[in-house]
N, C-alpha and C. Protein backbone atom coordinates (compact mmCIF):
# COMPACT_ATOMS: atom_id res chain seq x y z
N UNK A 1 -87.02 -0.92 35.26
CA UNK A 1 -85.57 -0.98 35.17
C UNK A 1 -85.06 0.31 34.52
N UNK A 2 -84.36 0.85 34.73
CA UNK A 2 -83.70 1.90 34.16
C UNK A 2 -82.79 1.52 33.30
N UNK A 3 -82.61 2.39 32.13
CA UNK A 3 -81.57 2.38 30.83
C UNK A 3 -80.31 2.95 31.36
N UNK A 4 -79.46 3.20 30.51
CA UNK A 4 -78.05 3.36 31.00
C UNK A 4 -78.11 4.90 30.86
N UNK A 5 -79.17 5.72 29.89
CA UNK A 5 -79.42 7.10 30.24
C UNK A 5 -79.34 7.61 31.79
N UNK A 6 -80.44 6.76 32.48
CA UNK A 6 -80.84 7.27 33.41
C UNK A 6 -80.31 7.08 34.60
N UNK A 7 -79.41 5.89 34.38
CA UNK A 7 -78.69 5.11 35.22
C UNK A 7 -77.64 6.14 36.26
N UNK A 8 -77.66 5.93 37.51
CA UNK A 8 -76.99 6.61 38.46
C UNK A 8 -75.43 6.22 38.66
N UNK A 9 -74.27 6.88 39.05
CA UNK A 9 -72.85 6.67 38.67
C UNK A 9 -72.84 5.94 40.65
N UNK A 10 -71.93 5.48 40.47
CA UNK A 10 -71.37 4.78 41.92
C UNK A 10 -70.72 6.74 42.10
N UNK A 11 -70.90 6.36 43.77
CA UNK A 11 -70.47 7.53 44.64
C UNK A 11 -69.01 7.38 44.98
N UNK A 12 -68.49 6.27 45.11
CA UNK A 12 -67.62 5.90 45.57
C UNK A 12 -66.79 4.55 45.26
N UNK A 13 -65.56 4.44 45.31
CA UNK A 13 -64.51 3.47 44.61
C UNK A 13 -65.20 2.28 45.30
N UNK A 14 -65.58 2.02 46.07
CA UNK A 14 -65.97 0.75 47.02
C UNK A 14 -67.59 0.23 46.43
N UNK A 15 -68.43 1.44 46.10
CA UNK A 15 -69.72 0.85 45.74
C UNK A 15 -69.36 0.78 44.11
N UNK A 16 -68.52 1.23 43.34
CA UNK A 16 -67.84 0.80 42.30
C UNK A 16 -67.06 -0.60 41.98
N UNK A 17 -66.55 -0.87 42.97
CA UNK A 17 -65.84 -2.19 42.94
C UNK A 17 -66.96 -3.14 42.97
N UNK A 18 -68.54 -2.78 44.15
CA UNK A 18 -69.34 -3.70 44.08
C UNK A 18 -69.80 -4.26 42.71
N UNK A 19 -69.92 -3.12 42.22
CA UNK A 19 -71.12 -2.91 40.49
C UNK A 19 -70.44 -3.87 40.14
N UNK A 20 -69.13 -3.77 39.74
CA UNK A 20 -68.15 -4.87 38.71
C UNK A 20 -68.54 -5.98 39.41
N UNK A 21 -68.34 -6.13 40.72
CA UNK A 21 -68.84 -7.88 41.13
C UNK A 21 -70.23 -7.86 40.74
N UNK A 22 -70.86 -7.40 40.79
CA UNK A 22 -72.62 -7.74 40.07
C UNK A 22 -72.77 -7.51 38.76
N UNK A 23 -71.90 -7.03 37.80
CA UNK A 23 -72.41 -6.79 36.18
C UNK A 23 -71.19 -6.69 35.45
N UNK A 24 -70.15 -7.74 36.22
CA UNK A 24 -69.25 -7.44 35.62
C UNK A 24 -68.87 -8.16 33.44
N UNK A 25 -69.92 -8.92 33.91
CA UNK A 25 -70.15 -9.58 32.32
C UNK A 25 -70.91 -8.86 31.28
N UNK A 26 -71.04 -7.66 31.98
CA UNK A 26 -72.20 -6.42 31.03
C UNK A 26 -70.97 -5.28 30.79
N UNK A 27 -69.45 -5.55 31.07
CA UNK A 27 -68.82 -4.29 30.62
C UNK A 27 -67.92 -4.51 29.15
N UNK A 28 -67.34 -3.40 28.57
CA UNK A 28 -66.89 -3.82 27.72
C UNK A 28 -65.31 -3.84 27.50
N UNK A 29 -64.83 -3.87 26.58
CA UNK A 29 -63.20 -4.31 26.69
C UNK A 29 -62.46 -2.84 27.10
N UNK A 30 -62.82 -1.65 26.58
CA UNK A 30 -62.82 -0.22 26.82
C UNK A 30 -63.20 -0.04 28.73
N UNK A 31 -64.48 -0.46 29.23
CA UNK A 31 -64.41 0.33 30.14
C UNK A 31 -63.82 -0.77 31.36
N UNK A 32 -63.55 -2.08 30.81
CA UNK A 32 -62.93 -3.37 31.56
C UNK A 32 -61.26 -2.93 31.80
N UNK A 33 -60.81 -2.05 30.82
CA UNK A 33 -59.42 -1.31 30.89
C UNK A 33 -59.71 -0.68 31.85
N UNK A 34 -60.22 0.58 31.54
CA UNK A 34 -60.27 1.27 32.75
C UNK A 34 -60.51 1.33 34.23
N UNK A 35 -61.16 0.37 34.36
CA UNK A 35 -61.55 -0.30 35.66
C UNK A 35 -60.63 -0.86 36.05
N UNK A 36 -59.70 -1.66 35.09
CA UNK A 36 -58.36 -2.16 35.92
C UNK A 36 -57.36 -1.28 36.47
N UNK A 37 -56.98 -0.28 35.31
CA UNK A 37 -56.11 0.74 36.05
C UNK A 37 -56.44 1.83 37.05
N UNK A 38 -57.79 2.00 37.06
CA UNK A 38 -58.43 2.62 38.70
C UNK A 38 -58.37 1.87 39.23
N UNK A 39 -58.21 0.69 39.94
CA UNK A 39 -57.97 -0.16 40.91
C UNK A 39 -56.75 -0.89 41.47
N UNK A 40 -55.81 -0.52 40.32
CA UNK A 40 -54.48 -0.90 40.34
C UNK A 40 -53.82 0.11 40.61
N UNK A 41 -53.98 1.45 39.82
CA UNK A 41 -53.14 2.66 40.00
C UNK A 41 -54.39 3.84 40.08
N UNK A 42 -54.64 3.90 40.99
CA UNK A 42 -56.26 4.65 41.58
C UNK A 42 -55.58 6.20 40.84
N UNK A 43 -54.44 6.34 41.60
CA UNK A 43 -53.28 7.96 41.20
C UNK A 43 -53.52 8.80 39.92
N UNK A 44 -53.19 7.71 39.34
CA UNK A 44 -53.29 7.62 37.78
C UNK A 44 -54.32 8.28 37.29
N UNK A 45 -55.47 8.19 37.56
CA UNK A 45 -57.17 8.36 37.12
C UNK A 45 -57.03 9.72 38.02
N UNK A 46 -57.10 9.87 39.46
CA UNK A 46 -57.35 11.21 40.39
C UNK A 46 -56.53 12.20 39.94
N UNK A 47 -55.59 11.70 39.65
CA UNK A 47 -54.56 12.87 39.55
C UNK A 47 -54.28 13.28 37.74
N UNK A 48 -54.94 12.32 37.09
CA UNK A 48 -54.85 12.69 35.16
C UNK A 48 -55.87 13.36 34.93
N UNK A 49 -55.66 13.27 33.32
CA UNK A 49 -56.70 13.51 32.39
C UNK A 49 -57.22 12.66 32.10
N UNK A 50 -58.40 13.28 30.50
CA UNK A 50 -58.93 11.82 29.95
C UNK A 50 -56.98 11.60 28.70
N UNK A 51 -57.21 12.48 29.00
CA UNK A 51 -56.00 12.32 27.48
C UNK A 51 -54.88 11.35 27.76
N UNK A 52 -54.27 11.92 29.43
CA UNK A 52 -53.21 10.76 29.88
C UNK A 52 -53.73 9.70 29.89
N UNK A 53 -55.06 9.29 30.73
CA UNK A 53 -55.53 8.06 30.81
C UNK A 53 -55.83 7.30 29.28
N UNK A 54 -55.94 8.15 28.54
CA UNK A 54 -56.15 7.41 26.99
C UNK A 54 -55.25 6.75 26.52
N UNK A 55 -53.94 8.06 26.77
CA UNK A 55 -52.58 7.57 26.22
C UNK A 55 -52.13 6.29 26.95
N UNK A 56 -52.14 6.38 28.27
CA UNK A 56 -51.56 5.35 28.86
C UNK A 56 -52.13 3.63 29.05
N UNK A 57 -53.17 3.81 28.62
CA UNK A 57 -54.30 2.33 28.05
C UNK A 57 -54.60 2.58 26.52
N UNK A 58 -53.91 3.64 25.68
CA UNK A 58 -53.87 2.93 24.19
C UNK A 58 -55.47 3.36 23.98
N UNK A 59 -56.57 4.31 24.76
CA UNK A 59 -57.73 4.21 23.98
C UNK A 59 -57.78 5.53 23.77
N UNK A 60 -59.01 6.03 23.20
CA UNK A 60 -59.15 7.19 22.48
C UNK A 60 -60.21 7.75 23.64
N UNK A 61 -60.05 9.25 23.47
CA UNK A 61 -60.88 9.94 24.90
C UNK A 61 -62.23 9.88 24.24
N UNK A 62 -62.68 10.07 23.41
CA UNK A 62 -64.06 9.37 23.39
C UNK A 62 -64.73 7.88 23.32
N UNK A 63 -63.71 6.75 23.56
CA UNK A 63 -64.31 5.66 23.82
C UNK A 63 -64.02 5.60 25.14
N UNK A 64 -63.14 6.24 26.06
CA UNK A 64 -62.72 6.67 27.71
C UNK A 64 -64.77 7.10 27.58
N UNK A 65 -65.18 8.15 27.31
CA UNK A 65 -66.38 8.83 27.50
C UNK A 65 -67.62 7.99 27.07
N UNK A 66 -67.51 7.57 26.50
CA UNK A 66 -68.27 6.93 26.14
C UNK A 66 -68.70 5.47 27.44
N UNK A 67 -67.54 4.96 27.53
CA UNK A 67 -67.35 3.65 28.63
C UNK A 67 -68.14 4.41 29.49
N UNK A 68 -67.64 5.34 30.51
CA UNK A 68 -68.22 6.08 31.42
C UNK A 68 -69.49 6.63 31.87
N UNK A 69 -69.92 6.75 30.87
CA UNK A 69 -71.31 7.07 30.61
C UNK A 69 -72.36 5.89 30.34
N UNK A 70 -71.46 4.64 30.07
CA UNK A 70 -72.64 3.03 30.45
C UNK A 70 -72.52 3.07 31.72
N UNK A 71 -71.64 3.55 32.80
CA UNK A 71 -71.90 3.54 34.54
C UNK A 71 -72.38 4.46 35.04
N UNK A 72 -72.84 5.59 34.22
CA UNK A 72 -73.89 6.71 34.32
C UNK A 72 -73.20 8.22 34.78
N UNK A 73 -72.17 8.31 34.60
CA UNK A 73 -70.95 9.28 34.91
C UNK A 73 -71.55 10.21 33.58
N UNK A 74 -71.59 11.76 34.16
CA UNK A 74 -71.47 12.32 33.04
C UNK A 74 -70.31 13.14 32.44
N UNK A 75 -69.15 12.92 32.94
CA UNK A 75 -68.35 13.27 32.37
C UNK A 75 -67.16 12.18 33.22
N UNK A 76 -65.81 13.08 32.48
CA UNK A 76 -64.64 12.18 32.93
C UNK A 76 -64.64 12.63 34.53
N UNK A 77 -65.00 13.82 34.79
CA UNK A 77 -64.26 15.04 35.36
C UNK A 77 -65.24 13.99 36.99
N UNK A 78 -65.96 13.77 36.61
CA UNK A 78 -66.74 13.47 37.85
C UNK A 78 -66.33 11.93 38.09
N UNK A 79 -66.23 11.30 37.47
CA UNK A 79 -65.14 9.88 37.29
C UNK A 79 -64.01 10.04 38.31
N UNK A 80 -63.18 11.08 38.01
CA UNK A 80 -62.27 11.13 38.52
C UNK A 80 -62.08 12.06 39.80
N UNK A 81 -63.44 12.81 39.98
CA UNK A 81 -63.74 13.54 41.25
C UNK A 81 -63.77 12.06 42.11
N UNK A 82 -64.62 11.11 41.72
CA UNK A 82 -64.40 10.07 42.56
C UNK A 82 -62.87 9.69 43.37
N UNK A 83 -62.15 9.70 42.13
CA UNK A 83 -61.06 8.93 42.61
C UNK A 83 -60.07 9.45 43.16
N UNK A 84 -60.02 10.94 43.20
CA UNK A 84 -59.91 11.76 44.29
C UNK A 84 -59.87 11.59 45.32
N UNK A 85 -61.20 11.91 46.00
CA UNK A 85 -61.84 11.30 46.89
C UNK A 85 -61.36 10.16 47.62
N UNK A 86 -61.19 8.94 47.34
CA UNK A 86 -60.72 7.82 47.14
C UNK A 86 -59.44 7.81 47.96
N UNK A 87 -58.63 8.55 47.08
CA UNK A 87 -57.60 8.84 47.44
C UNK A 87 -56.81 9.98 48.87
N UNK A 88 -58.03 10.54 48.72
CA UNK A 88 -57.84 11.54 50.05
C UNK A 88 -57.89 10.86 51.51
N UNK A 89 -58.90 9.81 51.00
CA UNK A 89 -58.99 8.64 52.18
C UNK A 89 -58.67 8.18 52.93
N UNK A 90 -57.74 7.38 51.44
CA UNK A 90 -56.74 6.43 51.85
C UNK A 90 -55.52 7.13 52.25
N UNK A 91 -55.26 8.64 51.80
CA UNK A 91 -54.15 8.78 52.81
C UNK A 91 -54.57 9.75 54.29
N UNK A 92 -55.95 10.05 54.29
CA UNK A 92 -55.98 10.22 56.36
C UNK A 92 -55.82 8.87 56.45
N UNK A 93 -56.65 8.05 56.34
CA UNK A 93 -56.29 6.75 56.83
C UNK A 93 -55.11 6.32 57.09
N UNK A 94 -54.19 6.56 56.23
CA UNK A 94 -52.09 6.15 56.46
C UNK A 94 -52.07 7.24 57.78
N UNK A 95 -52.35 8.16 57.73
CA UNK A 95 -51.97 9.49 58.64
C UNK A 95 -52.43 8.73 60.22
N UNK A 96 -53.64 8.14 59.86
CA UNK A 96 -53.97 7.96 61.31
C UNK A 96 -53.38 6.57 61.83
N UNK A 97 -53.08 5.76 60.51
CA UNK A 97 -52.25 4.50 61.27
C UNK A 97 -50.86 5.15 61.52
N UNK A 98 -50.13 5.64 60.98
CA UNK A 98 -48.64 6.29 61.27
C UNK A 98 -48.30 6.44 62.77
N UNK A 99 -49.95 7.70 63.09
CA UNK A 99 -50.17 8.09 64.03
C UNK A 99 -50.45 7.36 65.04
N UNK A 100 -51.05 6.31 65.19
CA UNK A 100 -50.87 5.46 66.53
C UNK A 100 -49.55 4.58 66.13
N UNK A 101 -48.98 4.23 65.52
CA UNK A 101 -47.67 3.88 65.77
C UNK A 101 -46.97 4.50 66.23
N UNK A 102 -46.67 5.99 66.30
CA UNK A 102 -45.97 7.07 66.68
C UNK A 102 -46.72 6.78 68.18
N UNK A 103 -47.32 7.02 68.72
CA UNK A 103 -48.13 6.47 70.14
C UNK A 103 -47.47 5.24 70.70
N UNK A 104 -47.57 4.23 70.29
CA UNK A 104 -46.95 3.87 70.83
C UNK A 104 -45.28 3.44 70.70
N UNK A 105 -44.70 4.48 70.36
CA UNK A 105 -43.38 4.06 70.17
C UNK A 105 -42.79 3.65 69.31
N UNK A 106 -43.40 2.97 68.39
CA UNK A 106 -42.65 2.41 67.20
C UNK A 106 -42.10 3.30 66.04
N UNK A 107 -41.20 3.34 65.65
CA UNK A 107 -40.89 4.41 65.08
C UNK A 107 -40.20 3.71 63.73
């Protein structure tokens, strides 16, 4: 079994969402925050800091770092490279539904 040293970070918001359904009784009140507002306001996380994200959930950027690093993230910066990502996604994805609506007519 691997320790939380060695432990590998989710690649992606979706194999992230899995982890929480499988260990979600192994997180703590710190990184159980954060997990809510990446999933609620994904923006928030891709597009901040650790500092906004601290300010705006009331925690301190080293218990933000700390949380992060029990899901094997080594920094914020790659946390939020995720959610980026994430986000780049989800809007080709809008682009390409828009886009067959525009196809067929609906406007």
């Amino acid at each position: 079994m691997l320790g939380d040293s060695q432990l590998l970070p989710p690649r992606s918001v979706e194999q992230l969402k899995n982890l929480v359904v499988t260990r979600q009784a192994g997180f703590s009140t710190t990184l159980k925050t954060v997990l809510e507002l990446g999933f609620t306001q994904p923006e928030l996380i891709a597009f901040g800091t650790k500092a906004s994200l601290g300010s705006h959930c009331r925690l301190s950027q080293s218990a933000i770092s700390r949380a992060l690093t029990s899901l094997g993230f080594r920094s914020f910066r790659e946390f939020r490279e995720m959610f980026r990502v994430y986000m780049l996604e989800r809007s080709r994805q809008s682009k390409g539904e828009n886009a067959g609506i525009r196809q067929i007519g609906v406007h």
